[in-house]
C-alpha atoms as a PDB file:
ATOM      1  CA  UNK A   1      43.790   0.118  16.711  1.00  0.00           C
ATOM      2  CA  UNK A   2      42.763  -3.726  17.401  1.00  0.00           C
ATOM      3  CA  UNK A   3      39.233  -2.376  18.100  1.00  0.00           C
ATOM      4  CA  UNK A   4      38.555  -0.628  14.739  1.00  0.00           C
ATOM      5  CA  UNK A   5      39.887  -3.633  12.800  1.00  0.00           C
ATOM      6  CA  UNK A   6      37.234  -5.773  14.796  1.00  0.00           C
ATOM      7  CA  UNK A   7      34.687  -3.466  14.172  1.00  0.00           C
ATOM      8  CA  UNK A   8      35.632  -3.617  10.858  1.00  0.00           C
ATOM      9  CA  UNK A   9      35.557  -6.870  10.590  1.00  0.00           C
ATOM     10  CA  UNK A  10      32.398  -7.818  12.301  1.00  0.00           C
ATOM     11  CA  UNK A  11      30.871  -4.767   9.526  1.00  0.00           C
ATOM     12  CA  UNK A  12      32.279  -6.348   6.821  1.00  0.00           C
ATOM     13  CA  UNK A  13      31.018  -9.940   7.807  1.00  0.00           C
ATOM     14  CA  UNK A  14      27.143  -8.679   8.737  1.00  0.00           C
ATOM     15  CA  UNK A  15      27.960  -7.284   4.814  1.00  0.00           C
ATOM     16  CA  UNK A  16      28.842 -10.051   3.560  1.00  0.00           C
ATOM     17  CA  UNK A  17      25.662 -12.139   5.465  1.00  0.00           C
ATOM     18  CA  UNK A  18      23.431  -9.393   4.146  1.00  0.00           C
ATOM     19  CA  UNK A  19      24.297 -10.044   0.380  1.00  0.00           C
ATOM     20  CA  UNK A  20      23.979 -13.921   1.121  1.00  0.00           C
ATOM     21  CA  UNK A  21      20.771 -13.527   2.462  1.00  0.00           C
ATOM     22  CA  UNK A  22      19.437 -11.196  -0.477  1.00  0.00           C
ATOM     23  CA  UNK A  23      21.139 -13.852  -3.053  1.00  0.00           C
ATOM     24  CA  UNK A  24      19.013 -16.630  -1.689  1.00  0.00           C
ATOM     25  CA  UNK A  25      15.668 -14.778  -1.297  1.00  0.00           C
ATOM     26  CA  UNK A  26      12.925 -16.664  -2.589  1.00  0.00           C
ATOM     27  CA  UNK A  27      11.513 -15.321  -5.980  1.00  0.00           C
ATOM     28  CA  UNK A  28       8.296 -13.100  -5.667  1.00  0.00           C
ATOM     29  CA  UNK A  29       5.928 -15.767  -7.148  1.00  0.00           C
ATOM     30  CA  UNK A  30       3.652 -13.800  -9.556  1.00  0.00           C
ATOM     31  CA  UNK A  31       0.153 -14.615 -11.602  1.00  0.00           C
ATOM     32  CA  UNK A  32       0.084 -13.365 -15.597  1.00  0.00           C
ATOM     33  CA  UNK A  33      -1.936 -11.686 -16.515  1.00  0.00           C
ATOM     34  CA  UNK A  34      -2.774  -9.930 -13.239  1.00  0.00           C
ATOM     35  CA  UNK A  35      -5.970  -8.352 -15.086  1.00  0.00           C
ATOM     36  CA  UNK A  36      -8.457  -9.745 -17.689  1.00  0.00           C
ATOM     37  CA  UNK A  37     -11.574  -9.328 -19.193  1.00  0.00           C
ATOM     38  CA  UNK A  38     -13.963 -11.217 -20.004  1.00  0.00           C
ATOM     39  CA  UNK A  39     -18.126 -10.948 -21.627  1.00  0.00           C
ATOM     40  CA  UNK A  40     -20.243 -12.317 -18.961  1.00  0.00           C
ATOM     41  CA  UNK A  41     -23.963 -13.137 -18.950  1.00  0.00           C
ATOM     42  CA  UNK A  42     -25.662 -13.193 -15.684  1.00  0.00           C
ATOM     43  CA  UNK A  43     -29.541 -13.589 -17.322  1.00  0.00           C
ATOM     44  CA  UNK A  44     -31.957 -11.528 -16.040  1.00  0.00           C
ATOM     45  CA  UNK A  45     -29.438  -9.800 -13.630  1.00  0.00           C
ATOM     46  CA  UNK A  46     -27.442  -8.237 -16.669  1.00  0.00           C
ATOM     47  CA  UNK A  47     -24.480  -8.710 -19.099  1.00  0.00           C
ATOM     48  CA  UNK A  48     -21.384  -7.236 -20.427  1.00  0.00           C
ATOM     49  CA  UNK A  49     -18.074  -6.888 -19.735  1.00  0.00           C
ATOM     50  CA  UNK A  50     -16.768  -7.627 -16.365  1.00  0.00           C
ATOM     51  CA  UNK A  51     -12.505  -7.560 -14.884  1.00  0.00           C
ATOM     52  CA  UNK A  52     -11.151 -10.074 -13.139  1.00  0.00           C
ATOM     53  CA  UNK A  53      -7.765  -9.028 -10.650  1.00  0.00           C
ATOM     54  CA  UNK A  54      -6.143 -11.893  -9.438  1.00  0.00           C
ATOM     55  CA  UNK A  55      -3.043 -11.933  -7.170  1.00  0.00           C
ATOM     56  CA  UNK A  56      -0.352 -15.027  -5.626  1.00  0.00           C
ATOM     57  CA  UNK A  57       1.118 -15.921  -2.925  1.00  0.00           C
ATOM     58  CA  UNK A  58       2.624 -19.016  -2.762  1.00  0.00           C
ATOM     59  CA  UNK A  59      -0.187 -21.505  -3.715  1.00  0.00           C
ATOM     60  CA  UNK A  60      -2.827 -18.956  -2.261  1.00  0.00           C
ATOM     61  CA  UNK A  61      -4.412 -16.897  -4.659  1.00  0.00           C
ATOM     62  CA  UNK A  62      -7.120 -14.488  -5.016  1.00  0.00           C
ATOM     63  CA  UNK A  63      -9.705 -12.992  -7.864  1.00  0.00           C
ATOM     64  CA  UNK A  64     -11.746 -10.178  -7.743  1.00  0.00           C
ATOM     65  CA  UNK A  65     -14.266  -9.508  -9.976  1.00  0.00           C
ATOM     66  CA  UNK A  66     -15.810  -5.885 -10.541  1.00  0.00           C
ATOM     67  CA  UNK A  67     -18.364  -4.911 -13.238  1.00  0.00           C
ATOM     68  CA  UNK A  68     -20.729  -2.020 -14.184  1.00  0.00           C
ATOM     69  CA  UNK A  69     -22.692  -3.629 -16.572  1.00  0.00           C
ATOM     70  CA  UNK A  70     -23.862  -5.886 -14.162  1.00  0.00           C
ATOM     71  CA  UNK A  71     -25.722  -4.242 -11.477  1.00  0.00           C
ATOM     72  CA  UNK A  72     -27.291  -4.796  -7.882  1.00  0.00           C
ATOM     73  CA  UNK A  73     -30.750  -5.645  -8.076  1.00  0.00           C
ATOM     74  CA  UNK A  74     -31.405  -4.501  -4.353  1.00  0.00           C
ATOM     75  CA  UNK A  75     -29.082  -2.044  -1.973  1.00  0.00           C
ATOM     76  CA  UNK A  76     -26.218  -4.884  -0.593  1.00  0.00           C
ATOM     77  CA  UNK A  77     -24.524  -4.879   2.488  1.00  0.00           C
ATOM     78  CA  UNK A  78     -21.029  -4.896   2.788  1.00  0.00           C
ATOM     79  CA  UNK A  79     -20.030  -9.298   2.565  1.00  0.00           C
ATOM     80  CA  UNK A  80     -23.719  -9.780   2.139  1.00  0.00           C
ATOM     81  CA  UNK A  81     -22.657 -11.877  -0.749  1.00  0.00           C
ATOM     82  CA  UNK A  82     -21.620 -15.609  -0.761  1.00  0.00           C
ATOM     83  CA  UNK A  83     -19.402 -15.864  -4.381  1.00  0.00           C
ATOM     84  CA  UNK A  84     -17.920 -19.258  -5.512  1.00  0.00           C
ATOM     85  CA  UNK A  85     -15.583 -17.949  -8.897  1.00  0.00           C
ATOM     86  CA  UNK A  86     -15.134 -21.535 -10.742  1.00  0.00           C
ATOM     87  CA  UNK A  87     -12.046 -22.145 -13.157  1.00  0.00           C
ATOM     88  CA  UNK A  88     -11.198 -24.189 -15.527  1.00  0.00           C
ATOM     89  CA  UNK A  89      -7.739 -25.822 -15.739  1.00  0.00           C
ATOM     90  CA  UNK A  90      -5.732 -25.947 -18.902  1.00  0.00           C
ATOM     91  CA  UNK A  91      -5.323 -29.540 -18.550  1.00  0.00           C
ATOM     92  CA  UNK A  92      -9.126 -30.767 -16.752  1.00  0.00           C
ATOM     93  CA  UNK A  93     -10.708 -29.879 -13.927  1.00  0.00           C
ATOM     94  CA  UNK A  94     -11.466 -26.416 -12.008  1.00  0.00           C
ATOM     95  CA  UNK A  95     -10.083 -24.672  -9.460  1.00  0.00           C
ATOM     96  CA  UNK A  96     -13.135 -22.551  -7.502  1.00  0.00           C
ATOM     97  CA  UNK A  97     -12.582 -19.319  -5.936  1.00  0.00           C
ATOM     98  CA  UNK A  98     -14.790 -18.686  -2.813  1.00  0.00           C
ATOM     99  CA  UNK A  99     -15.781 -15.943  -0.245  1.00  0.00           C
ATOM    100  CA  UNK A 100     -18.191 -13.277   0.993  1.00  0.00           C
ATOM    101  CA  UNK A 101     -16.339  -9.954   0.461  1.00  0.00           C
ATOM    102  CA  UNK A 102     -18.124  -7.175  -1.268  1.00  0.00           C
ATOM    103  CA  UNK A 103     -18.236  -3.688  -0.576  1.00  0.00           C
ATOM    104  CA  UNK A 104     -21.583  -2.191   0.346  1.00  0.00           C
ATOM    105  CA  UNK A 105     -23.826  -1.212  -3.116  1.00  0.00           C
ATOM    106  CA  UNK A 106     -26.598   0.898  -3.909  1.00  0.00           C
ATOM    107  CA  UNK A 107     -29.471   0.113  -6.044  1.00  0.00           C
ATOM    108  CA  UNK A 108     -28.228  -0.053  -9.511  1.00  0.00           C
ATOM    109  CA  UNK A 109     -24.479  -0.441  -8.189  1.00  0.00           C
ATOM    110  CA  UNK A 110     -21.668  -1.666  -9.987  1.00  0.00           C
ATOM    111  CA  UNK A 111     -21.065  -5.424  -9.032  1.00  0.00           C
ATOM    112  CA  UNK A 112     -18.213  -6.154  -7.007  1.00  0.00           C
ATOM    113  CA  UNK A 113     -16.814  -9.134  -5.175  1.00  0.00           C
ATOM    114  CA  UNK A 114     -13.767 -10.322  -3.683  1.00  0.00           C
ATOM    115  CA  UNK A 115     -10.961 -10.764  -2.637  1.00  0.00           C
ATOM    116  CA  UNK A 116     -12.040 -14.483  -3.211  1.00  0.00           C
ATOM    117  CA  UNK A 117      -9.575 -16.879  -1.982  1.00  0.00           C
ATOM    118  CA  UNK A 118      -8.504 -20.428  -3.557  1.00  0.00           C
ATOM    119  CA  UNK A 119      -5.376 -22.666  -4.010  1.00  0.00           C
ATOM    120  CA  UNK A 120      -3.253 -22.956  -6.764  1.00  0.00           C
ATOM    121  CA  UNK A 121       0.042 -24.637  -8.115  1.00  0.00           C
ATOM    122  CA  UNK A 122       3.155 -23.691  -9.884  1.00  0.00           C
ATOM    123  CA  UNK A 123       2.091 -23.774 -13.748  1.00  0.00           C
ATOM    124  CA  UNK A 124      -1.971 -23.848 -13.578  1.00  0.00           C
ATOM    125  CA  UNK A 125      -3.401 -22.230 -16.213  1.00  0.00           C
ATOM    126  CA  UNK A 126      -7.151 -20.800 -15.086  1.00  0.00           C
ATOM    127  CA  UNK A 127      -9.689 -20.022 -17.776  1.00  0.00           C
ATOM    128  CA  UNK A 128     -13.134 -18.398 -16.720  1.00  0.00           C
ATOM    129  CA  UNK A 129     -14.796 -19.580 -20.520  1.00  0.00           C
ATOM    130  CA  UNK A 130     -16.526 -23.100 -19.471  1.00  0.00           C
ATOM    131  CA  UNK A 131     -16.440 -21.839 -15.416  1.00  0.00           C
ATOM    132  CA  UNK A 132     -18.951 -19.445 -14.054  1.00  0.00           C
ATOM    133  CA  UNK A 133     -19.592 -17.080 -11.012  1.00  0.00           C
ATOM    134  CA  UNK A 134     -22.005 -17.999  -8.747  1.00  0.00           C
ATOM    135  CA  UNK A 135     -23.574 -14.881  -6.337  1.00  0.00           C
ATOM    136  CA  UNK A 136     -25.974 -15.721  -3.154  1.00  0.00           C
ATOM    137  CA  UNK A 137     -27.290 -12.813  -1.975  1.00  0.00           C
ATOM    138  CA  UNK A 138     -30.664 -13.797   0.670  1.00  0.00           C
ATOM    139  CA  UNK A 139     -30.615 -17.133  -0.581  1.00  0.00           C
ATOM    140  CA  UNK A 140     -31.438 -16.589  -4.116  1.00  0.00           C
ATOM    141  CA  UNK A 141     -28.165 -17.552  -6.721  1.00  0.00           C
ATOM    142  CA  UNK A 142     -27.190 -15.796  -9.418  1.00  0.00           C
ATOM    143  CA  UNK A 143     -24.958 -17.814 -12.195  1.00  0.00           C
ATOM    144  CA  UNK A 144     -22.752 -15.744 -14.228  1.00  0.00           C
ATOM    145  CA  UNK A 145     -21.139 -17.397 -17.231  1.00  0.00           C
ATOM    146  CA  UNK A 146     -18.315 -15.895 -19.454  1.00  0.00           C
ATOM    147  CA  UNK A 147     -19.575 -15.853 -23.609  1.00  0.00           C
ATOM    148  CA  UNK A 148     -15.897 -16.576 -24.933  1.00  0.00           C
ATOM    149  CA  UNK A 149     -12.289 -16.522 -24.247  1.00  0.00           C
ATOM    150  CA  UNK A 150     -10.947 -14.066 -21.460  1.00  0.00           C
ATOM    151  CA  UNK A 151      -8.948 -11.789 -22.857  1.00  0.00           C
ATOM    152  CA  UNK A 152      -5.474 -11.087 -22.888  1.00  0.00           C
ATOM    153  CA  UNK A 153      -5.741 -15.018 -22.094  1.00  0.00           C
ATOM    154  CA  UNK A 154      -5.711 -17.460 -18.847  1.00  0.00           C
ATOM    155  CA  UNK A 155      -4.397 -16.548 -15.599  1.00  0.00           C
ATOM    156  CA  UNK A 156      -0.970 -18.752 -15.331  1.00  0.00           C
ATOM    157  CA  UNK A 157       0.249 -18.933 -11.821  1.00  0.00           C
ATOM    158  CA  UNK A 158       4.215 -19.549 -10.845  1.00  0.00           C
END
C-alpha cells in the first residue's frame, strides 16, 4: 500500500511541475501582419504587385519577398542573388533585411527571395514605402522601390 501512495504522489507532483512549467512558458512572440502587399517598381526589370512574408523569433526576423510581375531577366541559380530588403521605422530610421536565398528561376521566372534575415525589437513598426529592395545578381543591382503604402499596413513586431 505505501508504494502506490508514493507513486501517487511522485505522479501527482511531476503533474503539478508540468502545469507550472506550461503556466510560465514564454509567449510565442508573433509579427502582424504576417503577409502584405505592396506596388513595387523595379525600372526596367518590371513592376507590379509583389508579397512580402515575414516571420519572428525573438528579435530575429525574416521577410520574403515573391512576385510574378517582376521577372528574371536571365535563368538564376539557386542563392545566386545578394538581397538587402530596407525598412523604414515608424519612429526614424530603417531596419535592412539581408541574404542570398532564392530558389533557382527560369527565364521569365517569378521573382523570389528570402528568407532574408534582420533584427528587430518589441514594438517596431516596419514600412517598405520610403525603403527599397536591392537585388545583385553578377554584380549588376537592381533597386526596387514600393509606389505607396503596404497594404493591410506595417509589419509590427512583439
Amino acid at each position: 500500500m505505501r508504494c502506490k501512495r508514493i507513486g501517487a504522489g511522485a505522479a501527482l507532483a511531476a503533474g503539478a511541475l508540468a502545469v507550472t512549467g506550461l503556466a510560465f512558458a514564454p509567449a510565442a512572440l508573433a509579427v502582424t501582419p504576417q503577409t502584405a502587399t505592396i506596388n513595387a517598381d523595379c525600372g526596367a526589370f518590371g513592376s507590379g504587385e509583389a508579397t512580402l512574408t515575414a516571420t519572428q523569433d525573438g528579435t530575429a526576423a525574416t521577410l520574403t519577398v515573391k512576385s510574378s510581375a517582376i521577372t528574371a531577366p536571365i535563368a538564376l541559380g539557386e542563392d545566386s542573388i545578394t538581397s538587402t530588403l530596407t525598412l523604414v521605422k515608424a519612429g526614424g530610421g530603417t531596419v535592412d533585411f539581408t541574404g542570398t536565398e532564392n530558389p533557382a528561376m527560369a527565364a521569365g521566372a517569378p521573382v523570389e527571395v528570402g528568407p532574408l534575415s534582420g533584427t528587430v525589437a518589441s514594438g517596431d513598426s516596419l514600412e517598405a514605402f520610403g525603403g527599397s529592395l536591392r537585388m545583385t545578381v553578377f554584380g549588376i543591382t537592381i533597386t526596387c522601390t514600393a509606389s505607396g503604402p503596404q497594404s493591410p499596413g506595417p509589419f509590427v513586431f512583439d
